[in-house]
Protein backbone atom coordinates (compact mmCIF):
# COMPACT_ATOMS: atom_id res chain seq x y z
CA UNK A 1 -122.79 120.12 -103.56
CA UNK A 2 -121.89 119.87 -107.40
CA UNK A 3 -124.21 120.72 -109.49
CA UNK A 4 -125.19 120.29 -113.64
CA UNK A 5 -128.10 121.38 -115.89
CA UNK A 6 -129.39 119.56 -118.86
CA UNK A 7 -129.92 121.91 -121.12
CA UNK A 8 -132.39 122.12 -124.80
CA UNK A 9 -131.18 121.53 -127.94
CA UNK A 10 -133.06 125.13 -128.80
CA UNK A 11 -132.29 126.70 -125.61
CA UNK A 12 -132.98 130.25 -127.19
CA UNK A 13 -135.66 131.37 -130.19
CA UNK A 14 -136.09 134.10 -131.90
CA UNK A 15 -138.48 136.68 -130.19
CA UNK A 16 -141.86 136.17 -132.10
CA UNK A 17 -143.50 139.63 -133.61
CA UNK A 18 -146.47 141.36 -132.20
CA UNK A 19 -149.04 139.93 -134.65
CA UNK A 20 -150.91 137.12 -135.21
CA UNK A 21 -149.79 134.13 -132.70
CA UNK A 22 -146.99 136.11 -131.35
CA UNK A 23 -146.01 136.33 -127.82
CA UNK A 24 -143.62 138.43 -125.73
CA UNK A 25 -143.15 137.33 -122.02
CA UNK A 26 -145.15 137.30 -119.00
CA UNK A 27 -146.59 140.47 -118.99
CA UNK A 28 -149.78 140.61 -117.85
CA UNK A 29 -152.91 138.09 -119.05
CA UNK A 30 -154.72 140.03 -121.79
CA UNK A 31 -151.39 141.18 -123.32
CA UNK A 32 -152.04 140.36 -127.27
CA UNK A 33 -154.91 141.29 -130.06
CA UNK A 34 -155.13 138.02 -131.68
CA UNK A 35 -156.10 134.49 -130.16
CA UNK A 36 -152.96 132.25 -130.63
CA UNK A 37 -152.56 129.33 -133.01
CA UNK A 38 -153.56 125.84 -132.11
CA UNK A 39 -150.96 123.42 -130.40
CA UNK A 40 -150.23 121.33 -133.16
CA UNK A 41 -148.90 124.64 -135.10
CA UNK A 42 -147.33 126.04 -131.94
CA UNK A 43 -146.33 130.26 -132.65
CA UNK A 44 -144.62 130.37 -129.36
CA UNK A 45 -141.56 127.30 -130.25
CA UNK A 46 -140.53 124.85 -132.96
CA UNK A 47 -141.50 122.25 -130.85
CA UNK A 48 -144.28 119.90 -128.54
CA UNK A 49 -142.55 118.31 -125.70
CA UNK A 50 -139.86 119.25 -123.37
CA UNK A 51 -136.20 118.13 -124.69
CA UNK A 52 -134.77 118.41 -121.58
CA UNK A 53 -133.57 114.86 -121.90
CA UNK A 54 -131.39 115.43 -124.87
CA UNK A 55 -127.66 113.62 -123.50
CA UNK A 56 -126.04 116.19 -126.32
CA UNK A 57 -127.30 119.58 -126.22
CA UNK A 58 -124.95 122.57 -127.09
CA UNK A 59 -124.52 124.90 -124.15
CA UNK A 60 -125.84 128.32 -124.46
CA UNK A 61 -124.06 131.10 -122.81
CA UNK A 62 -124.41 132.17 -119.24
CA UNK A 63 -126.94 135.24 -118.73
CA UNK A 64 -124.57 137.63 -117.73
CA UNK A 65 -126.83 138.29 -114.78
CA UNK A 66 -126.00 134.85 -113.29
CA UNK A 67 -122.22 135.36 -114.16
CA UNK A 68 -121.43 137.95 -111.28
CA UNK A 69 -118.64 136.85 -109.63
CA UNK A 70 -120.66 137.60 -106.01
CA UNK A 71 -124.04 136.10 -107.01
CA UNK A 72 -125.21 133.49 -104.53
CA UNK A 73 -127.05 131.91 -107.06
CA UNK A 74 -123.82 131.03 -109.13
CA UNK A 75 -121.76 129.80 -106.18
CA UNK A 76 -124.90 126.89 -105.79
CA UNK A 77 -125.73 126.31 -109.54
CA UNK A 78 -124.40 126.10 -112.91
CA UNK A 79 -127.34 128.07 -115.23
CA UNK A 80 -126.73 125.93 -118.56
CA UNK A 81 -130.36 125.08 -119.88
CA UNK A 82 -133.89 124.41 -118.78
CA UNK A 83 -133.55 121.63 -115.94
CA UNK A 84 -131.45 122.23 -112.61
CA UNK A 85 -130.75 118.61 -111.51
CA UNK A 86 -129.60 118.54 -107.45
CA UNK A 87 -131.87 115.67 -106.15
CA UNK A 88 -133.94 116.08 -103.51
CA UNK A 89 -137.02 117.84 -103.54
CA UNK A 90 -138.25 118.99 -107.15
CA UNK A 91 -140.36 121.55 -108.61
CA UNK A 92 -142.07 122.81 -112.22
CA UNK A 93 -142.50 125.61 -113.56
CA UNK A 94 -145.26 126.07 -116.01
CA UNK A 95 -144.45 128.64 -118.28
CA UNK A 96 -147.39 130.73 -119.93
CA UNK A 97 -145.81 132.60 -122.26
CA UNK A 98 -142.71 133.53 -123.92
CA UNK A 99 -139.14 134.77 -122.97
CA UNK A 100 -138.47 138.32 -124.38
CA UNK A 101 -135.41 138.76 -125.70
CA UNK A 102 -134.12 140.51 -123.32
CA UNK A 103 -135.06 138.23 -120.37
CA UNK A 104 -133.39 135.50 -122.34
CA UNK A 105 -130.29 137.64 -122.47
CA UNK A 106 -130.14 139.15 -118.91
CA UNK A 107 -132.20 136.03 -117.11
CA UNK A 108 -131.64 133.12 -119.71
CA UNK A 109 -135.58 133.32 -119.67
CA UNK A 110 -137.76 133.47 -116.80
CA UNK A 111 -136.94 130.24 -115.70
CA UNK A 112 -133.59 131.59 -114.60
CA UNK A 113 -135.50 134.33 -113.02
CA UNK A 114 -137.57 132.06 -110.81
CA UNK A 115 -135.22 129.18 -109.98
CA UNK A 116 -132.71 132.30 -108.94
CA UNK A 117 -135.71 133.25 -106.43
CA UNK A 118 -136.86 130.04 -105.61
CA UNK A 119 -134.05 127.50 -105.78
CA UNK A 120 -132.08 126.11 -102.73
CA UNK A 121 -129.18 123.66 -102.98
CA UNK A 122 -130.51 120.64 -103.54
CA UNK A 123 -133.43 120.62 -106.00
CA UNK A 124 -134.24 119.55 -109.23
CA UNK A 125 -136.44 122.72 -111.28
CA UNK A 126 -137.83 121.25 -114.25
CA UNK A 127 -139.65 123.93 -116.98
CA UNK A 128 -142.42 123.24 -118.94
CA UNK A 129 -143.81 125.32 -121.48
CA UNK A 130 -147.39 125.25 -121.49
CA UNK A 131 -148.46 127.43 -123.63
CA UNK A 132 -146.59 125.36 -126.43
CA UNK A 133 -148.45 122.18 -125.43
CA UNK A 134 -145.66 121.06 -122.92
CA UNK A 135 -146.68 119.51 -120.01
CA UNK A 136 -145.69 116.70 -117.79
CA UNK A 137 -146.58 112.86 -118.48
CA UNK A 138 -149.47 111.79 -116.31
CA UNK A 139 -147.00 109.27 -114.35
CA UNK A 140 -144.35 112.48 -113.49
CA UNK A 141 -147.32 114.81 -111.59
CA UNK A 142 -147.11 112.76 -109.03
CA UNK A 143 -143.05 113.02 -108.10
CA UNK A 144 -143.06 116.80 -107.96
CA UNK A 145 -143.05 118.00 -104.64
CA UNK A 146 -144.44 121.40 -106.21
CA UNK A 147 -145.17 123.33 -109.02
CA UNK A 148 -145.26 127.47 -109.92
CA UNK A 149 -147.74 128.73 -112.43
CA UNK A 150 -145.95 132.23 -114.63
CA UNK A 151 -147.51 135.30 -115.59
CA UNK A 152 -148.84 135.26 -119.45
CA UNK A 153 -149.76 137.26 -122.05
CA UNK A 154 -152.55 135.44 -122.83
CA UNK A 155 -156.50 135.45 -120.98
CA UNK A 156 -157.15 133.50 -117.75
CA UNK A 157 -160.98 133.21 -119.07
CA UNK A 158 -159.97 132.26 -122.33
CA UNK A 159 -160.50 128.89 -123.35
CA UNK A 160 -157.23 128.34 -126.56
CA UNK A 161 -156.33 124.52 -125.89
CA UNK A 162 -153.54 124.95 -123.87
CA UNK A 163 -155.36 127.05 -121.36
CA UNK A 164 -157.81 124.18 -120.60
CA UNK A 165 -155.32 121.55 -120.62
CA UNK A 166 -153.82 123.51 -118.08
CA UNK A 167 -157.32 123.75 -115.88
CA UNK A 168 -157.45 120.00 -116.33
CA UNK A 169 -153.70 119.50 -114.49
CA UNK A 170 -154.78 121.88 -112.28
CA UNK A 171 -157.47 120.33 -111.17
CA UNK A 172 -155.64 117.08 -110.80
CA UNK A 173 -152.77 118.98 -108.51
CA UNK A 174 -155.73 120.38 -106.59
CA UNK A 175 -156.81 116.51 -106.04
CA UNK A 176 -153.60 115.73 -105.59
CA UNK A 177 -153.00 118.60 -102.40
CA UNK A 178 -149.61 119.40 -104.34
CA UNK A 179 -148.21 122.67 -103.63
CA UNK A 180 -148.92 124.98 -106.07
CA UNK A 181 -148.15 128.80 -106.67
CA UNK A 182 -150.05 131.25 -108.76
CA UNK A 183 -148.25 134.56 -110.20
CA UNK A 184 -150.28 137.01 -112.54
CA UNK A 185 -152.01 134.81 -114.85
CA UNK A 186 -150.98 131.92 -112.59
CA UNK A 187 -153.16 133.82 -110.03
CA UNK A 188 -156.15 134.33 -112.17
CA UNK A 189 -156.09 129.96 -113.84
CA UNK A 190 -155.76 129.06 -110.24
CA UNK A 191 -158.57 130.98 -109.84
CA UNK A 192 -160.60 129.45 -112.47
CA UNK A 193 -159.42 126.31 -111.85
CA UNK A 194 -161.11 125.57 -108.31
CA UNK A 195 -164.45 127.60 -109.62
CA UNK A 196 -163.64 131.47 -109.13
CA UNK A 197 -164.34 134.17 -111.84
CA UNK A 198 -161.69 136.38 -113.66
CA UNK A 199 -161.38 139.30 -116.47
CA UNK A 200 -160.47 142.25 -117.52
CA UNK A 201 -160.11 144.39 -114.72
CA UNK A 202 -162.97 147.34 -114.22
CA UNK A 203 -160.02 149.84 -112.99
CA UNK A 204 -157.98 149.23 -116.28
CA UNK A 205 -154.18 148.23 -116.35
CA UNK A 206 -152.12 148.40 -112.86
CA UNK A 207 -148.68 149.33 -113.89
CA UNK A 208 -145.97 150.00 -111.36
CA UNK A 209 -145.49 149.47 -107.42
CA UNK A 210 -148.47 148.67 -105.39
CA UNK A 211 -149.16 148.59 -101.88
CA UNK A 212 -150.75 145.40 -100.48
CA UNK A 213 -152.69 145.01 -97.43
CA UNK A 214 -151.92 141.88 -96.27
CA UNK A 215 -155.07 140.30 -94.19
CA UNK A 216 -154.48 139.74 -90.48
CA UNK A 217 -156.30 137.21 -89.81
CA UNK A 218 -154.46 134.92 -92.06
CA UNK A 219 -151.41 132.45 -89.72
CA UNK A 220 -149.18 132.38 -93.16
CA UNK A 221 -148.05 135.76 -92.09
CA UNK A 222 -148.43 136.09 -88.64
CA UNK A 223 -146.27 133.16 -88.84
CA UNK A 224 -143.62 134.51 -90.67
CA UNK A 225 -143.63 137.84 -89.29
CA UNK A 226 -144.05 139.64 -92.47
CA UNK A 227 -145.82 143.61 -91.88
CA UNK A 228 -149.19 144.23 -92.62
CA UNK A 229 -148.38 145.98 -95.63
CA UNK A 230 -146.12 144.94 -99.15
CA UNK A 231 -144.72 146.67 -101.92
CA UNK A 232 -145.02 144.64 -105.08
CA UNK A 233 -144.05 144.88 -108.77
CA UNK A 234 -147.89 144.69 -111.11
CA UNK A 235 -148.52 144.98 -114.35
CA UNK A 236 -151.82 143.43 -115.54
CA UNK A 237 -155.37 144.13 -116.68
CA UNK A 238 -156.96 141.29 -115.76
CA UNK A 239 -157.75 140.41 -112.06
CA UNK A 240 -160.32 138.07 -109.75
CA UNK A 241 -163.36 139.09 -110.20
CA UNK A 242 -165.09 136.31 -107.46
CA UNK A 243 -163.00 133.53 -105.26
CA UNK A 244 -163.28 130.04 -105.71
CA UNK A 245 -165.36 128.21 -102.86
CA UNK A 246 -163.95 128.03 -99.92
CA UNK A 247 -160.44 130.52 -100.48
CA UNK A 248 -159.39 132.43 -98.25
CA UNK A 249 -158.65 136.26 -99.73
CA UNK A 250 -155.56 137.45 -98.00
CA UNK A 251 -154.49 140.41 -99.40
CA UNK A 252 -156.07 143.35 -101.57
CA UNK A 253 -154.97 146.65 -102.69
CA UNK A 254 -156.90 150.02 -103.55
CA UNK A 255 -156.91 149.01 -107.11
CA UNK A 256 -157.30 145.47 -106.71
CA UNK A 257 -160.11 143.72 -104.90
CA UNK A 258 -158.21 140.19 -104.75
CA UNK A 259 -154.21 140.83 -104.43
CA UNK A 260 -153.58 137.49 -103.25
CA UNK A 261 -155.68 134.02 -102.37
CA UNK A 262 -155.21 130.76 -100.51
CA UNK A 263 -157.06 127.47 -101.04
CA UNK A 264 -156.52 125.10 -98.23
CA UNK A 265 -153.00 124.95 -97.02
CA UNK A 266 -151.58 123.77 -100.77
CA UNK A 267 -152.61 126.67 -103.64
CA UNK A 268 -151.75 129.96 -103.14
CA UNK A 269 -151.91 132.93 -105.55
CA UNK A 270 -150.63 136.42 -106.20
CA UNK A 271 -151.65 138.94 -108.54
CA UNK A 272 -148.23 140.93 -108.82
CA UNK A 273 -144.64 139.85 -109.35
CA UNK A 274 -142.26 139.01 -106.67
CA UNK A 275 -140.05 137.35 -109.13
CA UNK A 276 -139.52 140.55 -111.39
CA UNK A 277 -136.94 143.23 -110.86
CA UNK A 278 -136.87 146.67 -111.81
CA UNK A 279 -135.29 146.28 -115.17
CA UNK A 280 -138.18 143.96 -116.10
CA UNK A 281 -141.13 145.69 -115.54
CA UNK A 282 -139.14 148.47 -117.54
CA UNK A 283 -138.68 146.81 -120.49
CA UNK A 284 -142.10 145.70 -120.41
CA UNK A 285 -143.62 149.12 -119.88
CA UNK A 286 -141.64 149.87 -123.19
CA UNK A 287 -143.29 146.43 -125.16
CA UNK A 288 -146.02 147.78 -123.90
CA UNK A 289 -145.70 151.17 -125.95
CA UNK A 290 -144.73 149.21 -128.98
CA UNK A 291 -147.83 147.15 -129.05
CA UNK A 292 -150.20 150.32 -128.58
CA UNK A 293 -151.40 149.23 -125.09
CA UNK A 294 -150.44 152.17 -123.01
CA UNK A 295 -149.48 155.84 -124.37
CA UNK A 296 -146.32 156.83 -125.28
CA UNK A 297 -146.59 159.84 -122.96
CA UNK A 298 -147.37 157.63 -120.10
CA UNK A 299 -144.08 155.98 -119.62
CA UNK A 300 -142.20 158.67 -118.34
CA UNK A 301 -144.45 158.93 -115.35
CA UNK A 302 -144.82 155.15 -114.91
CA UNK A 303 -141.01 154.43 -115.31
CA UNK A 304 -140.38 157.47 -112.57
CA UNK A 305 -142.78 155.86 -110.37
CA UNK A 306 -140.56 152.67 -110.61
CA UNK A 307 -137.83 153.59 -110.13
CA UNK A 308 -138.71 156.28 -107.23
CA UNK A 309 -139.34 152.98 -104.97
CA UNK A 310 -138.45 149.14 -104.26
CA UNK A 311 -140.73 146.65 -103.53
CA UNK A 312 -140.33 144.24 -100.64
CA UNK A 313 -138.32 141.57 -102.58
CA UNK A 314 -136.99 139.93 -99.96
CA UNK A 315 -140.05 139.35 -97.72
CA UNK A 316 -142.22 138.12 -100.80
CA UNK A 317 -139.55 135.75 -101.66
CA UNK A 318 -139.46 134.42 -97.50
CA UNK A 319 -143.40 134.45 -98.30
CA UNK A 320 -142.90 131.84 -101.39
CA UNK A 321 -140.25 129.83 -100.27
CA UNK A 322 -142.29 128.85 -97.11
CA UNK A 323 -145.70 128.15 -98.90
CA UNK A 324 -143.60 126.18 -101.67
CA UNK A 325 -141.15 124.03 -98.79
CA UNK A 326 -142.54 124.89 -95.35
CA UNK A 327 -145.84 124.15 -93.44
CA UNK A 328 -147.44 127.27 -94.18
C-alpha cells in the first residue's frame, strides 16, 4: 500500500537551552529546575495547535535512521512530517516534551521513534504536542482507535496547565474505554489520572538496564508467552508511589515498586522505555551531565553498563502492539 505524510510547516526547532522554560526530550519526569512558561507563551514551539493540515508544507529531510536501504519501516512508510496517513485504524501520540536535537536528526523526533515501533501498514499516527497546548478537538477523541502517552521532562504531580489539561483528556479516554499507553511520565499521569499517587522516587534516579519481574498472575502475558522476566531501557526519578483503584500492578523491579500497571483491559502503563535504543539513553545520560543532574564521573560506569547488555526490544514491542490492536 502507498503511503504519504503531511508534514508541519516547522517540522524542526531549534533545541531550547537548559534554563528557564527550556526542555530537552523525554527523559525522565522531574528532568528541569524551573517550572515552564504558561501555554499562551509556549517555551517548547512557536506555536498552539497542530499544523498538520497545512496542503503546502516544505519537506524536511529523511532521518538518516529511516533512510537504510533494509529498514522495514521505510519499505511501508514515507517519514516526511508529523502525520502518517494509511487509513484504517488510527492512533495519537501525546508528546510531553521536546525532541533533542539529536533525536530530531537520527529519529526525526520521537514521533519517528514510536510510529517506527508501533506502526503497521495501514494506520494513520497523528502527534500532538501537549506540552505546547496541542491537543485534539473534543469531536476527534472519539475517532482514535488509541492513543500513547511519551516520557517528559517535566513532573507527573505537577499541576503547569498543560499537565491538567492532559488529566482532564485522560479522564475522558478513561470514560471513553479507549486504549491508552503510558511510557515514563505517561506511566506516572496515567497514574494520577484514575486516582494513584506519584513523585520523586525514594531510591533516587534509575539509569540504565533494569530487570523486570513480570507478575504471573496477569493473562496479558501468559497470553503472549512473554518470560517472567524483561530487560528494559529506564531513566527516571520519579515513579508510582500508590495505584489507582482498582489497577492491577504487573510488574516491579528491585528498584522500582510499580514497573508497570493495568486498569481494566484499556490503560496500561510502563515505567521504562521500550521505544528507546541504545544511542538514546546515551545521549541522554550525557544531557544529563550538562544539566548537573548526575556526576560527571558517573557516566563512564552507567554508559558501560549500557552498552554491556540489550534489553528485550522485541518482546516489549509484541507486549505494546497487542495491548494497543489486540484483545489483551
Amino acid at each position: 500500500m502507498t503511503s504519504s505524510l503531511a508534514s508541519r510547516s516547522e517540522f524542526s526547532t531549534n533545541e531550547v537551552a537548559p534554563t528557564g522554560a527550556s526542555s530537552s526530550s523525554s527523559e525522565p519526569s522531574g528532568f528541569h529546575k524551573t517550572p515552564p512558561v504558561g501555554i499562551s507563551s509556549c517555551g517548547f514551539c512557536h506555536h498552539r495547535s497542530p499544523l498538520r493540515f497545512n496542503p503546502h508544507p516544505p519537506p524536511p529531510p529523511i532521518p538518516p535512521i529511516l533512510s537504510l536501504p533494509n529498514s522495514t519501516f521505510c519499505k511501508l512508510f514515507a517519514f516526511t512530517g508529523e502525520r502518517l496517513r494509511m487509513g484504517g485504524k488510527k492512533f495519537g501520540v501525546l508528546l510531553c516534551a521536546e525532541d533533542s536535537d539529536f533525536v530530531k536528526k537520527m529519529y526525526g523526533g520521537y514521533f519517528g521513534v514510536f510510529v517506527k515501533m508501533l506502526a503497521e501498514e495501514g494506520e494513520t499516527w497523528d502527534l500532538y504536542r501537549v506540552a505546547c497546548g496541542e491537543f485534539p478537538d473534543d469531536d476527534e477523541v472519539e475517532s482514535y482507535d488509541g492513543f500513547v502517552i511519551s516520557g517528559s521532562s517535566r513532573d507527573a504531580h505537577g499541576n503547569d496547565a498543560w499537565i491538567c489539561r492532559l488529566l482532564t483528556l485522560l479522564t475522558k479516554l478513561d470514560s471513553l474505554k479507549k486504549k491508552v499507553l503510558g511510557i515514563c511520565f505517561g506511566h506516572q499521569i496515567l497514574s494520577r489520572a484514575l486516582g494513584g499517587k506519584s513523585g520523586r522516587a525514594i531510591t533516587g534516579w534509575d539509569i540504565g538496564i533494569r530487570t523486570v519481574h513480570l507478575s504471573s498472575s496477569s493473562k496479558i502475558f501468559s497470553s503472549l508467552k512473554i518470560p517472567a522476566l524483561l530487560s528494559i531501557y529506564e531513566i527516571h526519578r520519579d515513579e508510582v508511589w500508590e495505584l489507582p483503584p482498582k489497577a492491577e500492578l504487573i510488574a516491579w523491579s528491585e528498584k522500582t515498586g510499580v514497573e508497570m500497571f493495568k486498569y481494566g483491559d484499556h490503560i496500561m502503563g510502563i515505567q521504562g522505555h521500550p521505544e528507546y535504543t541504545k544511542d538514546i539513553l546515551l545521549n541522554l545520560i550525557d544531557r544529563l551531565v550538562k544539566l548537573n543532574f548526575i556526576l560527571d564521573s558517573e557516566t563512564e560506569d552507567l554508559k558501560a553498563k549500557v552498552l554491556a547488555r540489550e534489553p528485550d526490544r522485541e518482546a516489549w514491542r509484541r507486549l505494546c502492539l497487542n495491548f494497543l490492536k489486540g484483545g489483551l
